[in-house]
Protein backbone atom coordinates (compact mmCIF):
# COMPACT_ATOMS: atom_id res chain seq x y z
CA UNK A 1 166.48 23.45 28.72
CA UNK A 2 162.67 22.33 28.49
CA UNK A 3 162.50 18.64 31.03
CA UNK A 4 159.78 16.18 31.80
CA UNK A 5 159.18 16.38 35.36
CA UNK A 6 155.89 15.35 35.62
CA UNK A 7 156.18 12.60 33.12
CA UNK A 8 159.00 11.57 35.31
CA UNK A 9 157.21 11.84 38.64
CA UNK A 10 154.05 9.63 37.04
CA UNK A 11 156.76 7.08 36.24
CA UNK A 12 158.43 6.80 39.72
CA UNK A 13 154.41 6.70 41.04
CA UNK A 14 154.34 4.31 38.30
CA UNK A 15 157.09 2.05 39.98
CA UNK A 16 156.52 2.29 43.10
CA UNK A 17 153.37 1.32 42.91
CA UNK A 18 154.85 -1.95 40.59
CA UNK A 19 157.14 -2.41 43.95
CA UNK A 20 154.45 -3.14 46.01
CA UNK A 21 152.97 -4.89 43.71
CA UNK A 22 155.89 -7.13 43.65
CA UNK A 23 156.23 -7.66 47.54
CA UNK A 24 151.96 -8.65 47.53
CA UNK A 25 152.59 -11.61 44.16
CA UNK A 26 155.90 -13.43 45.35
CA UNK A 27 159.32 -14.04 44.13
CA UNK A 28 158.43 -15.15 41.20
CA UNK A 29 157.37 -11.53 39.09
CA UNK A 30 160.38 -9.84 40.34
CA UNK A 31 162.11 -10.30 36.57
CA UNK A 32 159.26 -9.82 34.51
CA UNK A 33 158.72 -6.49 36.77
CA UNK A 34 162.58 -5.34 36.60
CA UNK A 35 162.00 -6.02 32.75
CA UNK A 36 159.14 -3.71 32.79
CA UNK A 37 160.85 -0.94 34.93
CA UNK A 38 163.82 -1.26 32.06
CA UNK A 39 161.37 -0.84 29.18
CA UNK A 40 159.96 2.12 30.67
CA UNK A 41 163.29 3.88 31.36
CA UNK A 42 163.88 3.30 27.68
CA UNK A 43 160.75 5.28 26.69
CA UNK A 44 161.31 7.69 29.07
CA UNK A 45 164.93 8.25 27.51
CA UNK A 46 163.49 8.42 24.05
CA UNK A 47 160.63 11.13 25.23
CA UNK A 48 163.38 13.31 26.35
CA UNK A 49 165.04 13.26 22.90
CA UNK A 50 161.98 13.86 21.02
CA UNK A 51 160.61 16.75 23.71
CA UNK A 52 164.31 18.07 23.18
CA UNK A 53 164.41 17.64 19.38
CA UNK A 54 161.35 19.57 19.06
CA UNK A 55 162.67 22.61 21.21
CA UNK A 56 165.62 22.39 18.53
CA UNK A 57 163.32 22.54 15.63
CA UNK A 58 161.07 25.55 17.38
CA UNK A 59 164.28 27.65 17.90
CA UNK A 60 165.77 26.62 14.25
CA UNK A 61 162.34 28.07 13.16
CA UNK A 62 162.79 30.76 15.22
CA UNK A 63 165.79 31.58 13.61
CA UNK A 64 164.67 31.31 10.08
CA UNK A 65 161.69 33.92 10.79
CA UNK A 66 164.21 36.04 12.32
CA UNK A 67 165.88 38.01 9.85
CA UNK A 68 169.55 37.78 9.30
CA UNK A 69 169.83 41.80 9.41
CA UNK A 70 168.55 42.21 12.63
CA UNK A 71 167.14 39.60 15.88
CA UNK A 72 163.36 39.90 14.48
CA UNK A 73 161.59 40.42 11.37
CA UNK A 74 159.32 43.64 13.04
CA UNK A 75 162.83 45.09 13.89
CA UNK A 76 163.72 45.25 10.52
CA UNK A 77 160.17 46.36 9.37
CA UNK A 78 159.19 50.18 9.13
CA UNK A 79 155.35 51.26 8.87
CA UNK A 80 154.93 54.86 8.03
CA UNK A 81 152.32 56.73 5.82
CA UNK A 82 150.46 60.15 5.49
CA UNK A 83 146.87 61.80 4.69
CA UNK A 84 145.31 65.30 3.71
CA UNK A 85 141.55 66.71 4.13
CA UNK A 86 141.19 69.05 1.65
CA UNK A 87 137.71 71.63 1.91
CA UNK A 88 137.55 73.74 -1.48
CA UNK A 89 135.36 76.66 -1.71
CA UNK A 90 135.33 78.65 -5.55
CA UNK A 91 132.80 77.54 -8.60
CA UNK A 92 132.14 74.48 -6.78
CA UNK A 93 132.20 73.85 -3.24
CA UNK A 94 133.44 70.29 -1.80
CA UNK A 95 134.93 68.13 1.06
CA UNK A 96 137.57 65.34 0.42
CA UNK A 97 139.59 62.96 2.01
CA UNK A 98 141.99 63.63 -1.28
CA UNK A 99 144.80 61.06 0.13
CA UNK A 100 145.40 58.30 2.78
CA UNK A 101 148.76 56.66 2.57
CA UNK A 102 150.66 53.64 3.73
CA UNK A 103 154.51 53.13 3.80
CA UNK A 104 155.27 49.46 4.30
CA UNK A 105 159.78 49.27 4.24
CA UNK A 106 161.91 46.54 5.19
CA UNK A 107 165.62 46.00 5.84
CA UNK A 108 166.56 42.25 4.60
CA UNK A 109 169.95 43.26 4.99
CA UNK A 110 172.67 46.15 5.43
CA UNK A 111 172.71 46.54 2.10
CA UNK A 112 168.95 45.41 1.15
CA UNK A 113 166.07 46.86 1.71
CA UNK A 114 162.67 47.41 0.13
CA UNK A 115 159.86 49.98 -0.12
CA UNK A 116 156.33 50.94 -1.38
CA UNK A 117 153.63 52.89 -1.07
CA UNK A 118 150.16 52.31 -1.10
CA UNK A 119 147.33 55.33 -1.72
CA UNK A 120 143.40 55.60 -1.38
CA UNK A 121 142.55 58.61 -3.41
CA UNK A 122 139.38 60.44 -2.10
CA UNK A 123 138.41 58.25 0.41
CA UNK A 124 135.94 55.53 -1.47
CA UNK A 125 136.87 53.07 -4.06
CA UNK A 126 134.58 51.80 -6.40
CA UNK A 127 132.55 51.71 -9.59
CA UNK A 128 131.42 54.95 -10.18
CA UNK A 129 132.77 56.33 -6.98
CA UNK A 130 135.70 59.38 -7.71
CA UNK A 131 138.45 57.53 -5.57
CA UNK A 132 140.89 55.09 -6.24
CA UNK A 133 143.04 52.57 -4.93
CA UNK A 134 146.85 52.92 -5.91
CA UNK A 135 150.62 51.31 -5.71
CA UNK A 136 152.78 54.46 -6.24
CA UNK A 137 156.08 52.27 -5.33
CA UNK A 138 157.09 48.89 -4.65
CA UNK A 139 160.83 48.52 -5.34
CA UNK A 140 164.23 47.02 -4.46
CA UNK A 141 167.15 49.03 -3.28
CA UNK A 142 170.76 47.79 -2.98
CA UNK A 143 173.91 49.29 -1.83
CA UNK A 144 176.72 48.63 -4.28
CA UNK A 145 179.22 50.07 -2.02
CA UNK A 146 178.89 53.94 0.27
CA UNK A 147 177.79 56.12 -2.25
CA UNK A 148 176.09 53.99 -5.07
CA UNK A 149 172.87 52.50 -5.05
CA UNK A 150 170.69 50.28 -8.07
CA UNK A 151 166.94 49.75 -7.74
CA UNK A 152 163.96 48.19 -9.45
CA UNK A 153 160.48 47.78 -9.39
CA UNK A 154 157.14 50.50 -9.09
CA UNK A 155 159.49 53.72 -8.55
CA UNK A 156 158.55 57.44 -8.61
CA UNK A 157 160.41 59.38 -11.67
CA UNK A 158 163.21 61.69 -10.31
CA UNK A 159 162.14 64.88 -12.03
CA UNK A 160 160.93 68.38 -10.27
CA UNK A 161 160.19 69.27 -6.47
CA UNK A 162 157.19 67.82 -5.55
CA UNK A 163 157.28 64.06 -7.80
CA UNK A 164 159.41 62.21 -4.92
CA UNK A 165 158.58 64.26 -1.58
CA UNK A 166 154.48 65.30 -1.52
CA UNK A 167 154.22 64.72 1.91
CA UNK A 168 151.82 67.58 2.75
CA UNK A 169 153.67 68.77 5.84
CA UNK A 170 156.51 69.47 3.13
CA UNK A 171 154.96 71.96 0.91
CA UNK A 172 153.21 74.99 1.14
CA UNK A 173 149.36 75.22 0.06
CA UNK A 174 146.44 73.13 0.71
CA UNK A 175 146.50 71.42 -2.90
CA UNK A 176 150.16 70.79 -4.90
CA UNK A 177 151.19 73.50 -7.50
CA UNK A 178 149.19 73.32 -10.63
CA UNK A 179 152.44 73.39 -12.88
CA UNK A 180 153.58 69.96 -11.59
CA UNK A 181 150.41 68.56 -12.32
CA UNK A 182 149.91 70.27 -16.05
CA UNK A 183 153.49 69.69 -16.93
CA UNK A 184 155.08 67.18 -15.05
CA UNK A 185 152.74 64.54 -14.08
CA UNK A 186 153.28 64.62 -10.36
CA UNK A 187 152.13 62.15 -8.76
CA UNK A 188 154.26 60.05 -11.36
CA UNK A 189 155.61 56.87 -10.83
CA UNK A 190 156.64 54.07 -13.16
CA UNK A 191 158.27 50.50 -13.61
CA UNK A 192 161.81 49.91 -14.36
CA UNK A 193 165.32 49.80 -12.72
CA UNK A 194 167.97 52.02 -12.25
CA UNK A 195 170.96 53.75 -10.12
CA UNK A 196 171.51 56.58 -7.75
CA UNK A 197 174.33 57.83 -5.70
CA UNK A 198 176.78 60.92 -5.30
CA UNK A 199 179.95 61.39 -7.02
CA UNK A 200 182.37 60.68 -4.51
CA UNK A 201 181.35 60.99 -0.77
CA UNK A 202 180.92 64.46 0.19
CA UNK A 203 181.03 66.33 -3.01
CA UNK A 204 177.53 67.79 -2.97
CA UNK A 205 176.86 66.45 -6.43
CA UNK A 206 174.36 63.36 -6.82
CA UNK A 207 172.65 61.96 -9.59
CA UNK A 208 169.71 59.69 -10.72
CA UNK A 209 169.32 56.93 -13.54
CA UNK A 210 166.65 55.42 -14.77
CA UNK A 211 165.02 52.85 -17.63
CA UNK A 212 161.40 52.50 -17.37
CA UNK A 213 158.06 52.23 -18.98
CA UNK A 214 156.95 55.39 -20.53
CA UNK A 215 153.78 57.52 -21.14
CA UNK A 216 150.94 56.63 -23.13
CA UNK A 217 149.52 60.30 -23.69
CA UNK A 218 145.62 60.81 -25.15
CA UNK A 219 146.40 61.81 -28.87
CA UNK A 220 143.70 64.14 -28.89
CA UNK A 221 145.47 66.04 -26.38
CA UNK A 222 148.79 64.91 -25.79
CA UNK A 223 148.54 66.26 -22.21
CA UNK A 224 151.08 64.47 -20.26
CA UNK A 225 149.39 63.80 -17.44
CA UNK A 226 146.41 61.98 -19.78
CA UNK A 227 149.64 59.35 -20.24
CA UNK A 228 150.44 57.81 -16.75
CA UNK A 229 149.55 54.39 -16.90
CA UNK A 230 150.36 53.70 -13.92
CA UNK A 231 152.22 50.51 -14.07
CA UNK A 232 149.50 48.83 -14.79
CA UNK A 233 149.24 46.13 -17.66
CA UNK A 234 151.16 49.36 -19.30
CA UNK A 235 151.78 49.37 -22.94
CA UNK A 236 155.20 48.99 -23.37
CA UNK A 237 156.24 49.64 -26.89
CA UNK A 238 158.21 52.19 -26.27
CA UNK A 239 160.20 53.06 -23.04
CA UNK A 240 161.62 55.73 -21.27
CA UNK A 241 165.13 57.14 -19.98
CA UNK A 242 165.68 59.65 -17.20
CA UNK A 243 168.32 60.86 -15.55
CA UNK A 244 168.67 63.85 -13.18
CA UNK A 245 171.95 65.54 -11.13
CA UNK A 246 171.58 67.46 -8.14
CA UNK A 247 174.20 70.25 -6.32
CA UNK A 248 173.50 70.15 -3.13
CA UNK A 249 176.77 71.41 -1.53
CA UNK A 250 174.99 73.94 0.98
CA UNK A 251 173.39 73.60 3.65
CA UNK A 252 169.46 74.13 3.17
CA UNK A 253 170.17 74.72 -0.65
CA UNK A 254 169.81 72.02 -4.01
CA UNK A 255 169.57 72.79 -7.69
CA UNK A 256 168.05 69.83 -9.66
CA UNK A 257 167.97 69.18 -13.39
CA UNK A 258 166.12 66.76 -14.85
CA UNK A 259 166.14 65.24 -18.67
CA UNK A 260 163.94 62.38 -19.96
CA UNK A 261 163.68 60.83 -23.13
CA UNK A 262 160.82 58.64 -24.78
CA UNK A 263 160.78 57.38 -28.21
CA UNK A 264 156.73 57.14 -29.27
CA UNK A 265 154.85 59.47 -26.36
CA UNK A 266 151.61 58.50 -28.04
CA UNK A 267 152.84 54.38 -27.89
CA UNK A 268 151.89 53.53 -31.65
CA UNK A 269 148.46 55.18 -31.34
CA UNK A 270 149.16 58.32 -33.20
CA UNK A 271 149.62 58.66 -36.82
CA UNK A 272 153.33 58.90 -36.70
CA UNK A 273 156.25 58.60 -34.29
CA UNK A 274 156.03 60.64 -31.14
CA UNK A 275 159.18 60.99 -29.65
CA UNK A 276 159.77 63.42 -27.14
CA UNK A 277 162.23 65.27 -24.56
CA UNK A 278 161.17 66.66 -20.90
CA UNK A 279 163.85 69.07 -19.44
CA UNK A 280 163.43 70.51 -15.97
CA UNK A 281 165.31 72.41 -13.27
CA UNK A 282 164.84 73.68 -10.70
CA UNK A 283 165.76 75.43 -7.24
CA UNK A 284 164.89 74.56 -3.72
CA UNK A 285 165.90 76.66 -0.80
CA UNK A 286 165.45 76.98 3.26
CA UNK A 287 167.75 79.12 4.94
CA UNK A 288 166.63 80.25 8.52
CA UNK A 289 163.24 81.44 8.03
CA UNK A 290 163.62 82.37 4.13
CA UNK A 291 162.50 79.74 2.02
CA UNK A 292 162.14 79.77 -2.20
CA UNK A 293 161.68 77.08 -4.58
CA UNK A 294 161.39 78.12 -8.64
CA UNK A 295 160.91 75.23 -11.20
CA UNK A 296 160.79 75.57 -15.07
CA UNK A 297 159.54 72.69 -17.20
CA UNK A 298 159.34 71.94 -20.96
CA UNK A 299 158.40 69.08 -23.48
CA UNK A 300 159.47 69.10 -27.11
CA UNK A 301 157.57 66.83 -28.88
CA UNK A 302 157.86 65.67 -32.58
CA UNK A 303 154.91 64.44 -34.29
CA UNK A 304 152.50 65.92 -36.72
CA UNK A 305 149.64 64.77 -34.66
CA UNK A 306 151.17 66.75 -31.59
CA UNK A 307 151.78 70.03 -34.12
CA UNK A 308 148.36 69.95 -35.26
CA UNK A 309 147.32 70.61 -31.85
CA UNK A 310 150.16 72.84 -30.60
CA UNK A 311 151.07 70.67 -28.07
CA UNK A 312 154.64 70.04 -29.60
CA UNK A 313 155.86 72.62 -27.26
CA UNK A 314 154.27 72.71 -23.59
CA UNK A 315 156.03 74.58 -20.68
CA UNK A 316 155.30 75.59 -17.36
CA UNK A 317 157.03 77.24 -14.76
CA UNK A 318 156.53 78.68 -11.04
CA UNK A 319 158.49 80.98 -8.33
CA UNK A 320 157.58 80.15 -4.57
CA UNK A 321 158.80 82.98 -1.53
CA UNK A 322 158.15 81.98 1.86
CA UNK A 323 158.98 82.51 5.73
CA UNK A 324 158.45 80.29 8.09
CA UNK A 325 158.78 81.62 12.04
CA UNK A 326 159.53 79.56 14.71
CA UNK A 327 156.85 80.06 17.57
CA UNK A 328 155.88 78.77 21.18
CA UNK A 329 152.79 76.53 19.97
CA UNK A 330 154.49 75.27 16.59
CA UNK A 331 155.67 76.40 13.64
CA UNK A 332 154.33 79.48 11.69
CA UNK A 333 154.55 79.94 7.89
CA UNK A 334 153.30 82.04 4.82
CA UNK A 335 154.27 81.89 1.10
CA UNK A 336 153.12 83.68 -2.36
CA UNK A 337 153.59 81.88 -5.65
CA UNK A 338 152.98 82.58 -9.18
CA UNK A 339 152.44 79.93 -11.57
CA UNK A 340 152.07 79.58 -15.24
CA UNK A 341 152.10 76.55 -17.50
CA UNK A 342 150.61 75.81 -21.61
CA UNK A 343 149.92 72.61 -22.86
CA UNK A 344 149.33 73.78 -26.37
CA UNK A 345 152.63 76.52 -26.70
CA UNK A 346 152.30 76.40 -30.61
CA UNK A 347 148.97 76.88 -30.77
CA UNK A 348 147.47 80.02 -32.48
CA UNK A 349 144.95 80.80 -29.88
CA UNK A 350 146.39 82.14 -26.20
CA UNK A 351 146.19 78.91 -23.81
CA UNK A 352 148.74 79.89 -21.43
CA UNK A 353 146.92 79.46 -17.98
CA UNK A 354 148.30 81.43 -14.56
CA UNK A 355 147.60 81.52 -11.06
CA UNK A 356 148.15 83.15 -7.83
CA UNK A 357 148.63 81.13 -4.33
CA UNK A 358 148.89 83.25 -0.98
CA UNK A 359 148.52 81.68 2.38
CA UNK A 360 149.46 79.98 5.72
CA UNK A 361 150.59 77.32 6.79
CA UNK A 362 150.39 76.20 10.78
CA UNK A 363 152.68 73.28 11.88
CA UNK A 364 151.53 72.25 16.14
CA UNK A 365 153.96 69.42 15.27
CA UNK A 366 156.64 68.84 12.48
CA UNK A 367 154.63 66.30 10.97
CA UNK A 368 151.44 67.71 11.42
CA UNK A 369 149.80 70.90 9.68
CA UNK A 370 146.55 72.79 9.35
CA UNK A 371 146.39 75.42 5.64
CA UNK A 372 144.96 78.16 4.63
CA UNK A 373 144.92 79.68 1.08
CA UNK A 374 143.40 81.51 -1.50
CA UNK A 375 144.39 80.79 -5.29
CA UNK A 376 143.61 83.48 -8.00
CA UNK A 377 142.63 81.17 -11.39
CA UNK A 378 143.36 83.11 -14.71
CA UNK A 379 142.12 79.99 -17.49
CA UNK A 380 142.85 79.70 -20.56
CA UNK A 381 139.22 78.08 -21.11
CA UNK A 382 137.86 81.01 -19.67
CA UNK A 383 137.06 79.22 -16.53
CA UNK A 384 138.53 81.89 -14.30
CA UNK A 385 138.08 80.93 -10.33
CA UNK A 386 139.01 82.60 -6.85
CA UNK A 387 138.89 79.69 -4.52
CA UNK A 388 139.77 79.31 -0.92
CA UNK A 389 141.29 76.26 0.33
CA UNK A 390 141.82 74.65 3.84
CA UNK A 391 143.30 71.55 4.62
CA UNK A 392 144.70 69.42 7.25
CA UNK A 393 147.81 67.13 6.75
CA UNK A 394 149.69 64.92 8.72
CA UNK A 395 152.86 61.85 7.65
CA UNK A 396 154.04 59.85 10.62
C-alpha cells in the first residue's frame, strides 16, 4: 500500500520544532500549540485517505483498460499481416510492391472477437498514382456455442480457393491464378452478416452463410470483377446471398461448393433486371509431397443487356499439380497449371482466353518464399504474352 513517509517525517520536524518553540515562549502557548499539533494530525489523516483513494481509482482504471478476457488489453490483441514484390518481365517490363498488409484482431471475450485487414496496393497512394489504400475486412465474430459461429461487418465472400486465404506463402506462382480474378472476383470482400460452423463436431462437413451487398457490374461489360464496390458508399438496391459447404473429412483433403445469388447484377443501371447465379466448386489437396487444387466457376446471368454482349454465360476453370520436397535449407516446390476462363460464353466470336503457369516455389521459412515462373498467355484479344515472373512473399 502507497504511504506518506516523508510528509510524515516533515510533520514530526514540523513539531518538534513547535516543541521548542513552546519551552523558549512560556506556559502560556502550550494549548494553542497542542491545538495546532491536533489540526495537523487531522490533515495528515485526511492526506492519507485521499493519497489512498487515488491508488483505488488508478487500479479501478487499471482494471477497466484491462480486458475482461484476459489481464491486459495487448494480451488479447493480435498484429499480423503479409506483403509480395512482384518483378514481371513479357510485353511490358515492371517492378511492384503489388501488396503490403496489416492484420489488426482482438479477443474481447471467449466468445468475441474481431478482425480486419488493411491493404496498400502497389506501394503509393494517391491521385494519379496506380496504388490504393484498402479495408478488405473489419468484422465481428461470435461463438453461439462449439461449432456455430455468426458474424458481421467488411467480410471476404466464401467462394473458391484463393478469395479467403491469398497469403502468398499459400499458393503457388508469383501472381494469383487468372481464373479467380476473370471469374470470381478474388480479392472480393463485401458488407453484411452471416453464420458459419460444422454440422456437428467432427463430421468433416462445414458450411458458410451469408447476406450482403452485392455487385454493381459495368453494363458495357458485365465483367464481374468491373462490380466490386468495395464496401464503399456501395449501391445497395439489390443484395446478395451466398452460401457454401465444405467436406473436409481427410486429412490434407476439402471439396468446396459455392452458390450465390443476386437479384439486379447491373443495380438498376441496365435496361432491365439483371439477376444472376455464381456456382463454384472446387478441390484442394496436400498429401505428403503431392499437392492438386482444380476449381470450375460459372455465372448465369439474365438480362437482355448481358445477352447482347454474351456475357449471360461466363465460366472459367483451372487444374493445379504440384510437389513440394522437404529439404535441409527450406522447403522446395514446383507446380504446372492450366487455366481457361470466358467472360462473353454466348458470344459469336471465340473469347475463351487460356494460359499456362510452370514454376518454383522456394520456402527458407514457412512463412517466407522467393518464386519463379513463366506463364504462357493465349488472349482472346489477341494479346498473346510469354512472361516471366519472380516474386518474394512473406505473412507473419
Amino acid at each position: 500500500m502507497f504511504t506518506l513517509s516523508p510528509i510524515r517525517t516533515l510533520f514530526i520536524i514540523i513539531i518538534f520544532v513547535s516543541n521548542s518553540a513552546v519551552h523558549a515562549e512560556g506556559h502560556d502557548s502550550v494549548a494553542e500549540l497542542r491545538r495546532e499539533i491536533n489540526e495537523l494530525k487531522l490533515k495528515i489523516a485526511e492526506t492519507d485517505e485521499k493519497a489512498e483513494a487515488a491508488i483505488e481509482e488508478l487500479e479501478n482504471a487499471g482494471d477497466r483498460t484491462s480486458d475482461s478476457f484476459g489481464s491486459s488489453w495487448a494480451e488479447n490483441t493480435q498484429l499480423g499481416g503479409y506483403g509480395e514484390l512482384h518483378y514481371n518481365a513479357g510485353n511490358r517490363d515492371q517492378i511492384d510492391f503489388h501488396r503490403f498488409v496489416l492484420f489488426i484482431n482482438h479477443q474481447f471475450s471467449e466468445r468475441l472477437r474481431f478482425f480486419s485487414e488493411l491493404e496498400v496496393e502497389h506501394s503509393f497512394a494517391a491521385d494519379g498514382a496506380p496504388g490504393a489504400v484498402e479495408l478488405e475486412q473489419a468484422y465481428l465474430e461470435f461463438d453461439l456455442n462449439e461449432s456455430n459461429r455468426l458474424f458481421g461487418g467488411v467480410f471476404l465472400i466464401p467462394v473458391g480457393i484463393l478469395n479467403e486465404v491469398h497469403e502468398p506463402d499459400t499458393f503457388f506462382g508469383v501472381e494469383r491464378n487468372p481464373v479467380e480474378n476473370a471469374i470470381i472476383p478474388t480479392t472480393w470482400w463485401t458488407g453484411g452478416i452471416g453464420a458459419r460452423g460444422e454440422f456437428g463436431v467432427g463430421s468433416g462437413f462445414f458450411y458458410d452463410l451469408a447476406f450482403h451487398s452485392g455487385l454493381r457490374v459495368d453494363t458495357d461489360t458485365f465483367r464481374p470483377r468491373s462490380g466490386r464496390q468495395r464496401v464503399a458508399e456501395a449501391v445497395a438496391e439489390d443484395g446478395a446471398a451466398t452460401g457454401r459447404l465444405r467436406w473436409k473429412g481427410i486429412s490434407g483433403v476439402e471439396l468446396g461448393f459455392t452458390a450465390q445469388y443476386q437479384n439486379d447484377l447491373a443495380q438498376g443501371e441496365a435496361s432491365d433486371k439483371s439477376d444472376a447465379v455464381l456456382l463454384n466448386g472446387n478441390l484442394n489437396i496436400r498429401r505428403g509431397i503431392f499437392g492438386l487444387r482444380a476449381l470450375y466457376a460459372y455465372w448465369d446471368i439474365n438480362g437482355e443487356d448481358a445477352a447482347a454482349l454474351g456475357a449471360d454465360e461466363q465460366f472459367g476453370w483451372y487444374v493445379e499439380p504440384s510437389l513440394r520436397f522437404e529439404t535441409g535449407i527450406g522447403d522446395l516446390g514446383i507446380f504446372a497449371r492450366y487455366n481457361a476462363f470466358d467472360n462473353s460464353a454466348n458470344s459469336e466470336e471465340d473469347s475463351e482466353n487460356e494460359q499456362i503457369d510452370v514454376g518454383v516455389n522456394y520456402w527458407p521459412h514457412e512463412r517466407v518464399v522467393l518464386k519463379a515462373d513463366v506463364a504462357f498467355i493465349d488472349s482472346a484479344t489477341g494479346e498473346d504474352d510469354n512472361r516471366l515472373n519472380l516474386g518474394i512473399g512473406y505473412q507473419f
